[in-house]
PDB file of N, CA and C in Angstrom:
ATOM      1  N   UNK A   1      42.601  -7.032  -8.679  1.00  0.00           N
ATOM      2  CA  UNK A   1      43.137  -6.602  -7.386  1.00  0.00           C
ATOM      3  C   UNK A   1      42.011  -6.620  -6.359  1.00  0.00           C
ATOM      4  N   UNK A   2      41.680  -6.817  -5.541  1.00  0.00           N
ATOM      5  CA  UNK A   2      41.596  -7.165  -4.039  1.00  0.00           C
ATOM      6  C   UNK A   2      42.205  -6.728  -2.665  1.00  0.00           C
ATOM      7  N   UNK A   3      41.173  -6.000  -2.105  1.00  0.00           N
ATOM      8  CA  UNK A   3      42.097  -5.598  -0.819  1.00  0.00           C
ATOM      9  C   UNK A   3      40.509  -5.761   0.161  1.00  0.00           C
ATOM     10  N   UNK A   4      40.910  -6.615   1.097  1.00  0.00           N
ATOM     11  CA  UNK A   4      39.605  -7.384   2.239  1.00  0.00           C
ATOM     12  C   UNK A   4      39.766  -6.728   3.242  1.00  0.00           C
ATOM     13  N   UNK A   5      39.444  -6.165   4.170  1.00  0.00           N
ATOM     14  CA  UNK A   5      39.777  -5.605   5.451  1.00  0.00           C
ATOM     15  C   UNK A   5      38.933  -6.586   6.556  1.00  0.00           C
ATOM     16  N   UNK A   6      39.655  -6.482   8.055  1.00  0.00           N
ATOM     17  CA  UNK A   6      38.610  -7.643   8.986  1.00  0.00           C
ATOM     18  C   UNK A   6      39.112  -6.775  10.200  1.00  0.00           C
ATOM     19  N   UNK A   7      38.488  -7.290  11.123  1.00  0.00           N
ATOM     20  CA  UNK A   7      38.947  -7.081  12.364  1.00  0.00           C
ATOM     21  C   UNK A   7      38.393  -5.769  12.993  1.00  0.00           C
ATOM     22  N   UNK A   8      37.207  -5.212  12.813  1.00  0.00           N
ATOM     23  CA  UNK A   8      36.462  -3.758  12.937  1.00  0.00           C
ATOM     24  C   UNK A   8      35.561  -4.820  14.376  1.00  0.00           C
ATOM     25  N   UNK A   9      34.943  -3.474  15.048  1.00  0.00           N
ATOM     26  CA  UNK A   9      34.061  -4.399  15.772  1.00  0.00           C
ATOM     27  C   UNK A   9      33.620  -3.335  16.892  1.00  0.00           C
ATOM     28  N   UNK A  10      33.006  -3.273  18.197  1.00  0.00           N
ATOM     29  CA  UNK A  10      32.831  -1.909  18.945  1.00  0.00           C
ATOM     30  C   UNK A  10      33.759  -2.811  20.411  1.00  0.00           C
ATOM     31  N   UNK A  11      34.248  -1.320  20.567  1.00  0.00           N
ATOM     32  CA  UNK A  11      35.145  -1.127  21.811  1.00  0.00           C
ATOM     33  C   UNK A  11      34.560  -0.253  22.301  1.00  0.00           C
ATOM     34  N   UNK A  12      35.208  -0.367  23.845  1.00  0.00           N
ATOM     35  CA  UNK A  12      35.286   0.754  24.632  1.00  0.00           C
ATOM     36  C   UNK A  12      35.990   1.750  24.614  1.00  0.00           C
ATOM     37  N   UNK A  13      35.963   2.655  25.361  1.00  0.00           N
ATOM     38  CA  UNK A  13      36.763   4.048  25.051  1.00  0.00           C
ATOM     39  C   UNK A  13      38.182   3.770  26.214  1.00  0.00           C
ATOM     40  N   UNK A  14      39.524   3.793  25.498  1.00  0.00           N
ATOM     41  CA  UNK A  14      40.623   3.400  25.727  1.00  0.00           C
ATOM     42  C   UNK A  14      41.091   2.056  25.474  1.00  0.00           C
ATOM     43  N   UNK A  15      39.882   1.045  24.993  1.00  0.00           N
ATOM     44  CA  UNK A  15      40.490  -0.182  24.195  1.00  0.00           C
ATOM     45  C   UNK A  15      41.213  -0.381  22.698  1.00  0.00           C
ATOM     46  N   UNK A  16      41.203  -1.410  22.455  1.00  0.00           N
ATOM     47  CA  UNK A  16      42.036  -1.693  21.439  1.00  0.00           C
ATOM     48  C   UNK A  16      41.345  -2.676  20.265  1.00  0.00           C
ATOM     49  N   UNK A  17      41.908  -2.184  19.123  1.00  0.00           N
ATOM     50  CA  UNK A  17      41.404  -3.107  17.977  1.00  0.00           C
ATOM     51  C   UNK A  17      42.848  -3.355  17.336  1.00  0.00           C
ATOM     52  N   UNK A  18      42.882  -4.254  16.399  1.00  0.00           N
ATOM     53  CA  UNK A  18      43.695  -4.617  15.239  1.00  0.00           C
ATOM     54  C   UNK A  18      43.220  -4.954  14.035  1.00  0.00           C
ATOM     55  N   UNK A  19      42.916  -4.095  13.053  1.00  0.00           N
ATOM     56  CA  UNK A  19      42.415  -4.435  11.897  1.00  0.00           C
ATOM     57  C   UNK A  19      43.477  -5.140  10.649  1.00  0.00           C
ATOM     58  N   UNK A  20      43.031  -5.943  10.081  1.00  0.00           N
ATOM     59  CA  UNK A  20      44.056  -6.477   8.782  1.00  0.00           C
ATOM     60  C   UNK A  20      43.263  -6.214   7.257  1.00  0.00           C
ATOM     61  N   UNK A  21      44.427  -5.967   6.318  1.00  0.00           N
ATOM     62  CA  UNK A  21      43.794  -5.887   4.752  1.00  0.00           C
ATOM     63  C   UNK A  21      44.566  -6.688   4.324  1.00  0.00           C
ATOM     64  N   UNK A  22      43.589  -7.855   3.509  1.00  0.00           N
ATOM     65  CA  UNK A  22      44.545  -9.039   2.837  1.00  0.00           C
ATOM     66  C   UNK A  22      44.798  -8.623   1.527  1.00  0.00           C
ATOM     67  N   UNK A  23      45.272  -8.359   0.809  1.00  0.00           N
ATOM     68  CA  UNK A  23      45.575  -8.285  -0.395  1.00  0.00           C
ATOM     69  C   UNK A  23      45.766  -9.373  -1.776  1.00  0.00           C
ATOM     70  N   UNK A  24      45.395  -9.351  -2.963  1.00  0.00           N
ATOM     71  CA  UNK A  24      45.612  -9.784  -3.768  1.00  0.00           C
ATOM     72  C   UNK A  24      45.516  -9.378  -5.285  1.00  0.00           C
ATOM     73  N   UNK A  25      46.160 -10.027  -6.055  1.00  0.00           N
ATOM     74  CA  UNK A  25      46.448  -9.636  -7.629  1.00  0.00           C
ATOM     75  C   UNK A  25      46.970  -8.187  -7.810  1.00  0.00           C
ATOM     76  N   UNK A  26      47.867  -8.579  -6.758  1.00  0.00           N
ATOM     77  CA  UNK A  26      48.929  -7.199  -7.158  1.00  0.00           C
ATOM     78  C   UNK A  26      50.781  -7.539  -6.375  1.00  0.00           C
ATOM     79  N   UNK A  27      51.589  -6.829  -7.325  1.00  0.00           N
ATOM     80  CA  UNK A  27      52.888  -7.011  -6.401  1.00  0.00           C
ATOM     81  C   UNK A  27      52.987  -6.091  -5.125  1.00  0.00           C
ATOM     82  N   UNK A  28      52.694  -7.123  -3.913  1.00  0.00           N
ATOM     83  CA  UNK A  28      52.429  -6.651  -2.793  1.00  0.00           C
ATOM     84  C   UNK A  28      53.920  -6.014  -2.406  1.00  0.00           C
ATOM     85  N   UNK A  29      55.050  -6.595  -2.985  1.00  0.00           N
ATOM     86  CA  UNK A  29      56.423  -6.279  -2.701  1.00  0.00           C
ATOM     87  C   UNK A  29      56.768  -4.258  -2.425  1.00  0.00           C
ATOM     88  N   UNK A  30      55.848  -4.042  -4.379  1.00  0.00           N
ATOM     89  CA  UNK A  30      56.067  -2.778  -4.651  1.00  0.00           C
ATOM     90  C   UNK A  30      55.223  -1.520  -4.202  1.00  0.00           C
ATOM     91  N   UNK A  31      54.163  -1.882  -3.335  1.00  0.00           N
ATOM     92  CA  UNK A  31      53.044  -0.971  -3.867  1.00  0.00           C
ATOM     93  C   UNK A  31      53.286  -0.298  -2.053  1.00  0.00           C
ATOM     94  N   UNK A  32      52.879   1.138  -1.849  1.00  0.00           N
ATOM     95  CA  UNK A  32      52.318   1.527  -0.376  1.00  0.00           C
ATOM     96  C   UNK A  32      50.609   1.241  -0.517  1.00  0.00           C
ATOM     97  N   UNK A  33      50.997   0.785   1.047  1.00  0.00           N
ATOM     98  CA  UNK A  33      49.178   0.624   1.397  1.00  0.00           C
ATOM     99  C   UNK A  33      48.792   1.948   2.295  1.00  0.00           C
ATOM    100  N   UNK A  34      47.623   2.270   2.186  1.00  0.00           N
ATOM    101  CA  UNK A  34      47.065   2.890   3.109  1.00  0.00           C
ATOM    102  C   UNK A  34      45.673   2.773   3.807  1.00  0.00           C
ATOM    103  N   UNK A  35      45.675   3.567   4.981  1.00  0.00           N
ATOM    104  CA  UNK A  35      44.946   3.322   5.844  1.00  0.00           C
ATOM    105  C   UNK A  35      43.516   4.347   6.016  1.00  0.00           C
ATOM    106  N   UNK A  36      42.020   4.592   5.520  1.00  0.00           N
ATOM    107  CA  UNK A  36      41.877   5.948   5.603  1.00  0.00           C
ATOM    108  C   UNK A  36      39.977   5.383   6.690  1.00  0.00           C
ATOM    109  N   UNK A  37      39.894   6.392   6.895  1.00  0.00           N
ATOM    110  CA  UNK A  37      38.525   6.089   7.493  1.00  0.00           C
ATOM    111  C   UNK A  37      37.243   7.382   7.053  1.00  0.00           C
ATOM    112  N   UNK A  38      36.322   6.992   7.130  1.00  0.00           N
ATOM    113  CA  UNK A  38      35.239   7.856   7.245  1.00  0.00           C
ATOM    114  C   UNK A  38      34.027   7.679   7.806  1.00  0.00           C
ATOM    115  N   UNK A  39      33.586   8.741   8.908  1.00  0.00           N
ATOM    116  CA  UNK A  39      33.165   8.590   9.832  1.00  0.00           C
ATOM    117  C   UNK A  39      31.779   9.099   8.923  1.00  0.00           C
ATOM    118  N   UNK A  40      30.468   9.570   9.816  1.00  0.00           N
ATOM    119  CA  UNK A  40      29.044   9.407   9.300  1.00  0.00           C
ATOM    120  C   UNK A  40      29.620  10.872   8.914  1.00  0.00           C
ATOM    121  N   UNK A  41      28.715  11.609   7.621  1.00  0.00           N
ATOM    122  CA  UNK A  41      28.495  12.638   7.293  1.00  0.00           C
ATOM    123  C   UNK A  41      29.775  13.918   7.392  1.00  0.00           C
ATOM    124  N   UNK A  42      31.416  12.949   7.202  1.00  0.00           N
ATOM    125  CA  UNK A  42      32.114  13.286   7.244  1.00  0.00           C
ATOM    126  C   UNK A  42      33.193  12.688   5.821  1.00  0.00           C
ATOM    127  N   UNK A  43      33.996  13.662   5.348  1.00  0.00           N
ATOM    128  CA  UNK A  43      34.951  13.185   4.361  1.00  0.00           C
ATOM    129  C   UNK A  43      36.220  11.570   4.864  1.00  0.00           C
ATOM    130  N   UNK A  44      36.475  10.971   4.039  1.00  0.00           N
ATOM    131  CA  UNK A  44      37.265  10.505   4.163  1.00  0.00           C
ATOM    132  C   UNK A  44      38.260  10.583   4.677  1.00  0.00           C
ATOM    133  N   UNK A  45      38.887  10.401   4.968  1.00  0.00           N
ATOM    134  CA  UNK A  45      40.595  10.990   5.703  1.00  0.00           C
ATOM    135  C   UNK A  45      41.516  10.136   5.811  1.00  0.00           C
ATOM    136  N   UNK A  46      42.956  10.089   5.636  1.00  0.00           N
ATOM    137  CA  UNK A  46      43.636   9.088   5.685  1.00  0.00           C
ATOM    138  C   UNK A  46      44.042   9.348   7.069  1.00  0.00           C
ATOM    139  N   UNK A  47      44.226   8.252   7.178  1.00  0.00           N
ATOM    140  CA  UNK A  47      44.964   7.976   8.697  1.00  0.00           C
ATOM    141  C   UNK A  47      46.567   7.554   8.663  1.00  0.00           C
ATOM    142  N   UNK A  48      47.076   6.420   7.647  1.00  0.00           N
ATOM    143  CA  UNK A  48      48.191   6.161   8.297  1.00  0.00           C
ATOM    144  C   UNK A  48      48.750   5.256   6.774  1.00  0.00           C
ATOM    145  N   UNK A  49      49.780   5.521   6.484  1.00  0.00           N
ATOM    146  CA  UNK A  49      50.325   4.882   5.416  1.00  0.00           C
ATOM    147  C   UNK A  49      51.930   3.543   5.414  1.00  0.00           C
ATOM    148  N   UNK A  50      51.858   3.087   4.949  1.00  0.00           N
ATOM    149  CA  UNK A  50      52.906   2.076   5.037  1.00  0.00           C
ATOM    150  C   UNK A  50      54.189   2.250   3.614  1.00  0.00           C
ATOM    151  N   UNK A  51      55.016   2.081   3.690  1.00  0.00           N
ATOM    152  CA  UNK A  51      55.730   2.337   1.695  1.00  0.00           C
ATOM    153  C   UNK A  51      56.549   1.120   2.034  1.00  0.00           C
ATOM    154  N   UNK A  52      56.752   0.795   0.495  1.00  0.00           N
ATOM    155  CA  UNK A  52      57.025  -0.590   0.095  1.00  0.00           C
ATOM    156  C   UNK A  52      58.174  -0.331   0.622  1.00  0.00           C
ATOM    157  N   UNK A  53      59.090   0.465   1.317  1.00  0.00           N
ATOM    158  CA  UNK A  53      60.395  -0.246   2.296  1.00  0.00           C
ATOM    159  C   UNK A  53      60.217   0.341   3.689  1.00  0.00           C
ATOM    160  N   UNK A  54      59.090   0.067   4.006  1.00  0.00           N
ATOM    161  CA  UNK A  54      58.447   0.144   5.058  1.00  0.00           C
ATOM    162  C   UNK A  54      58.407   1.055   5.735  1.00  0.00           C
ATOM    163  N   UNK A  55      58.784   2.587   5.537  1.00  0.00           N
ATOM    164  CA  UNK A  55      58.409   3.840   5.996  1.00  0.00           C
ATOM    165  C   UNK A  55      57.113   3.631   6.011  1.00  0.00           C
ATOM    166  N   UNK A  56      56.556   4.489   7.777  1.00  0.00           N
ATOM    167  CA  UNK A  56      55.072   4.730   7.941  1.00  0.00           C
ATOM    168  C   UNK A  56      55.463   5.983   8.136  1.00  0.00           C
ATOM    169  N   UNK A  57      53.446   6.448   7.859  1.00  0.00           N
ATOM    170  CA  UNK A  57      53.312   8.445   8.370  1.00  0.00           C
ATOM    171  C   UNK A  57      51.709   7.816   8.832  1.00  0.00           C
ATOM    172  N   UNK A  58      51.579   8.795   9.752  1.00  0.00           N
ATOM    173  CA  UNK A  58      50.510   8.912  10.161  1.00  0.00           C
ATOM    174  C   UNK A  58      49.787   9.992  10.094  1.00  0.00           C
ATOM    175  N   UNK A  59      48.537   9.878  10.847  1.00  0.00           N
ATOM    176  CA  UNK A  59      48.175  11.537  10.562  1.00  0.00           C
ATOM    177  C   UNK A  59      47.907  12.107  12.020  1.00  0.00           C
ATOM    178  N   UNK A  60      48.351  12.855  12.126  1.00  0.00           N
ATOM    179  CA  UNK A  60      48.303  14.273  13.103  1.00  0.00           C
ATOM    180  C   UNK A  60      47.492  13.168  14.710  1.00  0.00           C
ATOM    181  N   UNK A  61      46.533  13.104  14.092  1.00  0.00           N
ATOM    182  CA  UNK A  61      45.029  13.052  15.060  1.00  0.00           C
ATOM    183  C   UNK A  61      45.096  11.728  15.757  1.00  0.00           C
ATOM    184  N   UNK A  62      46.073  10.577  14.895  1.00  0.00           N
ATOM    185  CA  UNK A  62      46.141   9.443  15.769  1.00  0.00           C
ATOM    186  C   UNK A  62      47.944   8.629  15.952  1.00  0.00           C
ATOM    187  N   UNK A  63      48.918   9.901  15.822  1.00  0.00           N
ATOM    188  CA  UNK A  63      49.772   9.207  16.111  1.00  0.00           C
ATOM    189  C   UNK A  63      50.338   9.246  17.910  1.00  0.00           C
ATOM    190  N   UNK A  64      51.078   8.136  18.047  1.00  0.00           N
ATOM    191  CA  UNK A  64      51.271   7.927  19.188  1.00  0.00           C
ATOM    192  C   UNK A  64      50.383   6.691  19.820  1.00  0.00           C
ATOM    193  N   UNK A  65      49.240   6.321  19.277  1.00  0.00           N
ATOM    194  CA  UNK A  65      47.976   5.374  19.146  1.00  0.00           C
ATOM    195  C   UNK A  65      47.837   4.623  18.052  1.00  0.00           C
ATOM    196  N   UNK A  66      47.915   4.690  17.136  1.00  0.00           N
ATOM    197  CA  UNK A  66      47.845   3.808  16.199  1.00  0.00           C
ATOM    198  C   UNK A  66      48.913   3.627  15.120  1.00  0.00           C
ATOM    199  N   UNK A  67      49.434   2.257  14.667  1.00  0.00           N
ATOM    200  CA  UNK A  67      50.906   1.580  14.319  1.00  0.00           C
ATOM    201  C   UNK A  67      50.484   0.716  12.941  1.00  0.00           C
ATOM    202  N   UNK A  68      50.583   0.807  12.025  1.00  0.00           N
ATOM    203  CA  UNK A  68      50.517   0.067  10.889  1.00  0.00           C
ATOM    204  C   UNK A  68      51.646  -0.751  10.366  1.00  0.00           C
ATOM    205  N   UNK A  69      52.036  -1.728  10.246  1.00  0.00           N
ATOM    206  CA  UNK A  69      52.821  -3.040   9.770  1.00  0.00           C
ATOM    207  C   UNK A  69      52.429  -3.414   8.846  1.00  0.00           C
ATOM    208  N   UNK A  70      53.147  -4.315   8.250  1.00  0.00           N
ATOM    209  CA  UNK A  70      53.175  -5.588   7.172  1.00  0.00           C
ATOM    210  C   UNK A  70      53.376  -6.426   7.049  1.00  0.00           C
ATOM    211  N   UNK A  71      53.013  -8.090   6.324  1.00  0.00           N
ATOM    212  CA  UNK A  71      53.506  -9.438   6.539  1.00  0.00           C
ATOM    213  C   UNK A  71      53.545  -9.393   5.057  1.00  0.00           C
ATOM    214  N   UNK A  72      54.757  -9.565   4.443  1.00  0.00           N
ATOM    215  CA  UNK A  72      54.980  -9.942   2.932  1.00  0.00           C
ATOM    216  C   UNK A  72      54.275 -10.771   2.485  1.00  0.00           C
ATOM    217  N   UNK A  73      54.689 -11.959   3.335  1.00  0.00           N
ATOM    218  CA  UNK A  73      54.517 -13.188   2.861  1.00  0.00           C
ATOM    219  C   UNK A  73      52.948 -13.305   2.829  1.00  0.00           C
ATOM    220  N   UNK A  74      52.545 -12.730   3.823  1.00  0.00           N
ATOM    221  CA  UNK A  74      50.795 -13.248   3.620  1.00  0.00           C
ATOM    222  C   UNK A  74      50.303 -12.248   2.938  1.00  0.00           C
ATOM    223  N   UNK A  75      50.985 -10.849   2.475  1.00  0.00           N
ATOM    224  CA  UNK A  75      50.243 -10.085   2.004  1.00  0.00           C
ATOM    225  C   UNK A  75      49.477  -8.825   2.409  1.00  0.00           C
ATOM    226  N   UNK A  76      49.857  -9.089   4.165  1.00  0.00           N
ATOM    227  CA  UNK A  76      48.546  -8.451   4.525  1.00  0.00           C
ATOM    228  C   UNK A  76      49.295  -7.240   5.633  1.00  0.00           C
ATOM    229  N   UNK A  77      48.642  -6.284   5.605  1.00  0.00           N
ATOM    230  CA  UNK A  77      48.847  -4.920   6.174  1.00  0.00           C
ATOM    231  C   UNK A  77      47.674  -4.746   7.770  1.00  0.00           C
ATOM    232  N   UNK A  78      48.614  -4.737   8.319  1.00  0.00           N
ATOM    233  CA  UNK A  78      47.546  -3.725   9.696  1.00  0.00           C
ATOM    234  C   UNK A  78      47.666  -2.610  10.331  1.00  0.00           C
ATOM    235  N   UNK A  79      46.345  -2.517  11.004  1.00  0.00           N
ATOM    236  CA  UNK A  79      46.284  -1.318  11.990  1.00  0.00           C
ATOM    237  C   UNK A  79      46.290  -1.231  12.883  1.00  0.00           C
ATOM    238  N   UNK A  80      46.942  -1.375  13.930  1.00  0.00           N
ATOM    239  CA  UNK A  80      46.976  -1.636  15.770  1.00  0.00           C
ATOM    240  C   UNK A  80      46.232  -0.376  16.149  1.00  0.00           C
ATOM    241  N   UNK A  81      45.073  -0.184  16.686  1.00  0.00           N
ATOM    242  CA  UNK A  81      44.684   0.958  16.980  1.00  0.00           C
ATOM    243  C   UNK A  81      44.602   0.480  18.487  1.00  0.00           C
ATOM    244  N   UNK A  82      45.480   1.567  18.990  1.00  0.00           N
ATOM    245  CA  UNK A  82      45.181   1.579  20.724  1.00  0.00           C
ATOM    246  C   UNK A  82      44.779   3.064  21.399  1.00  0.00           C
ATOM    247  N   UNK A  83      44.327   3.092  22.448  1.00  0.00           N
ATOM    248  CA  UNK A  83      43.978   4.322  23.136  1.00  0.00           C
ATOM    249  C   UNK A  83      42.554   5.051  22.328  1.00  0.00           C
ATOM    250  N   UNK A  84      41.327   4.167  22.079  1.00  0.00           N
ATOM    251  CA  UNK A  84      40.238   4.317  20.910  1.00  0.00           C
ATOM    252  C   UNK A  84      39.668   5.313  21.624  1.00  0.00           C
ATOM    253  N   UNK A  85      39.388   6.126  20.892  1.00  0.00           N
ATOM    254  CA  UNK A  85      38.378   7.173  21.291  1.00  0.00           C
ATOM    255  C   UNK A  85      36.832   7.129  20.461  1.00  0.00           C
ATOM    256  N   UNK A  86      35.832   7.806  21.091  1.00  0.00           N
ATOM    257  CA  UNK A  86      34.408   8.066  20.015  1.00  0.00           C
ATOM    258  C   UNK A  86      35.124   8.567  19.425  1.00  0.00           C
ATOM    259  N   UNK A  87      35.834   9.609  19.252  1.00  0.00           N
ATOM    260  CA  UNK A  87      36.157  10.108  17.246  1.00  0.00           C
ATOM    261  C   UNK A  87      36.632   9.737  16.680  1.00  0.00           C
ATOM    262  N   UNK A  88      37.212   8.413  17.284  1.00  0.00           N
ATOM    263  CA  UNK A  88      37.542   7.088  16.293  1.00  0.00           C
ATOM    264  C   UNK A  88      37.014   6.509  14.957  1.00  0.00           C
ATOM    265  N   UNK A  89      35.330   6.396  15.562  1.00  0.00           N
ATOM    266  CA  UNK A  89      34.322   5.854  15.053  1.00  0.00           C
ATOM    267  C   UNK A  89      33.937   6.248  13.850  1.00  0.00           C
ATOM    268  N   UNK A  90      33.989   4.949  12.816  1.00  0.00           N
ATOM    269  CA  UNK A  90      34.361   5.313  11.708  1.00  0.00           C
ATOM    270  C   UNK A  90      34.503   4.132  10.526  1.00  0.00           C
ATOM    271  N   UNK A  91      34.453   3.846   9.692  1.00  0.00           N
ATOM    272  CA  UNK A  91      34.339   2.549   8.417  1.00  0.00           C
ATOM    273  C   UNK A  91      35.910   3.155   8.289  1.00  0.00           C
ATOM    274  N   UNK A  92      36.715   2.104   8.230  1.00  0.00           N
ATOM    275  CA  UNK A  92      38.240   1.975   7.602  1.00  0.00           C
ATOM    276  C   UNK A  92      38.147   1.315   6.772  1.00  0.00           C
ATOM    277  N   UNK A  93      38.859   2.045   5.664  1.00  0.00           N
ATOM    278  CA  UNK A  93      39.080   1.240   4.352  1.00  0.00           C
ATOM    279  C   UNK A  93      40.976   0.761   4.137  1.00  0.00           C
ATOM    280  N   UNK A  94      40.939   0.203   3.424  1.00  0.00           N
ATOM    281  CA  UNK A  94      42.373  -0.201   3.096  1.00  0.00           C
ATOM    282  C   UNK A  94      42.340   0.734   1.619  1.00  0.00           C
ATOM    283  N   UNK A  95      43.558   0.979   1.244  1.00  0.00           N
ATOM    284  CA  UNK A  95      44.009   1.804  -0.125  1.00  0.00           C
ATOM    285  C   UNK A  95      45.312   1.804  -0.659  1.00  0.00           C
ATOM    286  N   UNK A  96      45.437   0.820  -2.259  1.00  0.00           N
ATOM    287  CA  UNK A  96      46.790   1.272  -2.433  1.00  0.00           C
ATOM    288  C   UNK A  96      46.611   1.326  -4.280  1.00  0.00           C
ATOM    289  N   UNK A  97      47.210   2.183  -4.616  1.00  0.00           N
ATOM    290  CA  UNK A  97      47.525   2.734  -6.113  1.00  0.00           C
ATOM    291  C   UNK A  97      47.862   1.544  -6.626  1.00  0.00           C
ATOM    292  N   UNK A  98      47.329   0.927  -7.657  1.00  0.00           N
ATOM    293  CA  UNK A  98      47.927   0.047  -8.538  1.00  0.00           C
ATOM    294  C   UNK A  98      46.988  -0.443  -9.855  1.00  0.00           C
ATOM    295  N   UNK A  99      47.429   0.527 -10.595  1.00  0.00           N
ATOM    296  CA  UNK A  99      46.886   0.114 -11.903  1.00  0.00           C
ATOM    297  C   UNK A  99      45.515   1.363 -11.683  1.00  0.00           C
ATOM    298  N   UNK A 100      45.488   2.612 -10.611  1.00  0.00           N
ATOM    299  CA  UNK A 100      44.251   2.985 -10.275  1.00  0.00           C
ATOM    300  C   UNK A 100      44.358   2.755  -8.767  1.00  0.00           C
ATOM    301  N   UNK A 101      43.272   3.563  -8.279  1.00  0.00           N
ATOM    302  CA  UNK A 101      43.052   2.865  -7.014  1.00  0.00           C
ATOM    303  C   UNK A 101      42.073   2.554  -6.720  1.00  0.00           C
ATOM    304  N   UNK A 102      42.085   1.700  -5.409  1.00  0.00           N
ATOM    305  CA  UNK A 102      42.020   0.034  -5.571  1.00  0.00           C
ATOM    306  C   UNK A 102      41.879   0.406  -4.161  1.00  0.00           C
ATOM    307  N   UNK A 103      40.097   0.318  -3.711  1.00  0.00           N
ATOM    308  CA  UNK A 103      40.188   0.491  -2.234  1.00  0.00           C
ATOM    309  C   UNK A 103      39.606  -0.569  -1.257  1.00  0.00           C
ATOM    310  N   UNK A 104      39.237  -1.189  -0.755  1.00  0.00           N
ATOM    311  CA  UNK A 104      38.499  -2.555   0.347  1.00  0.00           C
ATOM    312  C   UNK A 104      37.382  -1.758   0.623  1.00  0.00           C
ATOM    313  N   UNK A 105      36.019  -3.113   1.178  1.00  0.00           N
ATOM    314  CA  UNK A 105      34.938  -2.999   1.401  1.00  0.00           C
ATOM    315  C   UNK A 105      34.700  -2.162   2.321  1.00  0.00           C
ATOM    316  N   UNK A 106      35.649  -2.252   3.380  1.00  0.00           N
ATOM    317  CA  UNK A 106      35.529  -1.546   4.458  1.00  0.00           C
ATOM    318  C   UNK A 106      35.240  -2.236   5.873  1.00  0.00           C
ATOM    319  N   UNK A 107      35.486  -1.761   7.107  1.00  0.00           N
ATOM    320  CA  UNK A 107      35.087  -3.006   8.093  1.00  0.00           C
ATOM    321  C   UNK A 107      34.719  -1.504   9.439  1.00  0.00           C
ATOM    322  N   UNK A 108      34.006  -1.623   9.829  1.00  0.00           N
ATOM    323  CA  UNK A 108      33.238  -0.963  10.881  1.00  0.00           C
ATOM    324  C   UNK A 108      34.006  -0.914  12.275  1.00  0.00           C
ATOM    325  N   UNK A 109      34.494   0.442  12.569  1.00  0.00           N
ATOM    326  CA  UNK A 109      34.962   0.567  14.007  1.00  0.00           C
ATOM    327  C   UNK A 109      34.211   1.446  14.974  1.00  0.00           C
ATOM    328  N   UNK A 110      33.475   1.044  15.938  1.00  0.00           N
ATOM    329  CA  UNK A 110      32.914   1.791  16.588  1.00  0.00           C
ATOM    330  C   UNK A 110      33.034   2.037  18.238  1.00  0.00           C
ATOM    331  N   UNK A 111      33.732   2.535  18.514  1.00  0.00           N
ATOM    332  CA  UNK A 111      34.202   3.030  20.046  1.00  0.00           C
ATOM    333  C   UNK A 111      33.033   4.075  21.014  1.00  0.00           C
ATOM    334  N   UNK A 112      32.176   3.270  21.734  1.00  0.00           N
ATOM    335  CA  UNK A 112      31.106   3.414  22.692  1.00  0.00           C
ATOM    336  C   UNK A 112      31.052   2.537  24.061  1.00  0.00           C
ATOM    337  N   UNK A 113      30.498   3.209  24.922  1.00  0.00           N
ATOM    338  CA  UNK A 113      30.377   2.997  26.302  1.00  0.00           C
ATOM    339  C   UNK A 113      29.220   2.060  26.405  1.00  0.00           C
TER     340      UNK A 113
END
């Protein structure tokens, strides 16, 4: 199993990113993905989850701003993050249970002036 994340990069404060996690060697059909970040010298935290019939939840701190989707066919899950704030800033990982979990390298979001 395989889960790649892309699309991290530095914004400004009220811009926008779209991050993607490609997935592989797993039934992408069945599984929820999730979304979690961790910022410097801070715990992990999830942010935003997807379920295999496409119910999302988010968390508290970024809904209304950030929208997570899916493309079956390619596999791959995102994160529309809009309205970025510094307490944004933060390594997002991708995460989904299968066989264990099974988390991505991670891809760097950093929201500065």
């Amino acid at each position: 199993v395989h889960l790649v994340e892309s699309g991290g990069g530095l914004v400004q404060p009220g811009g926008s990113l779209r991050l993607s996690c490609k997935a592989s060697g797993l039934n992408f059909k069945i599984v929820s993905m999730d979304w979690y970040r961790q910022a410097p010298g801070k715990k992990r935290e999830l942010v935003a989850s997807i379920g295999s019939d496409g119910t999302t939840k988010y968390a508290d701190f970024v809904k209304g701003r950030f929208t997570t989707s899916s493309d079956w066919p390619r596999r791959t899950v995102y994160l529309q993050m809009d309205g970025l704030q510094p307490a944004d800033t933060a390594v997002y990982y991708c995460h989904t249970c299968y066989g264990g979990a099974r988390w991505g390298q991670g891809t760097q979001v950093t929201v500065s002036s």
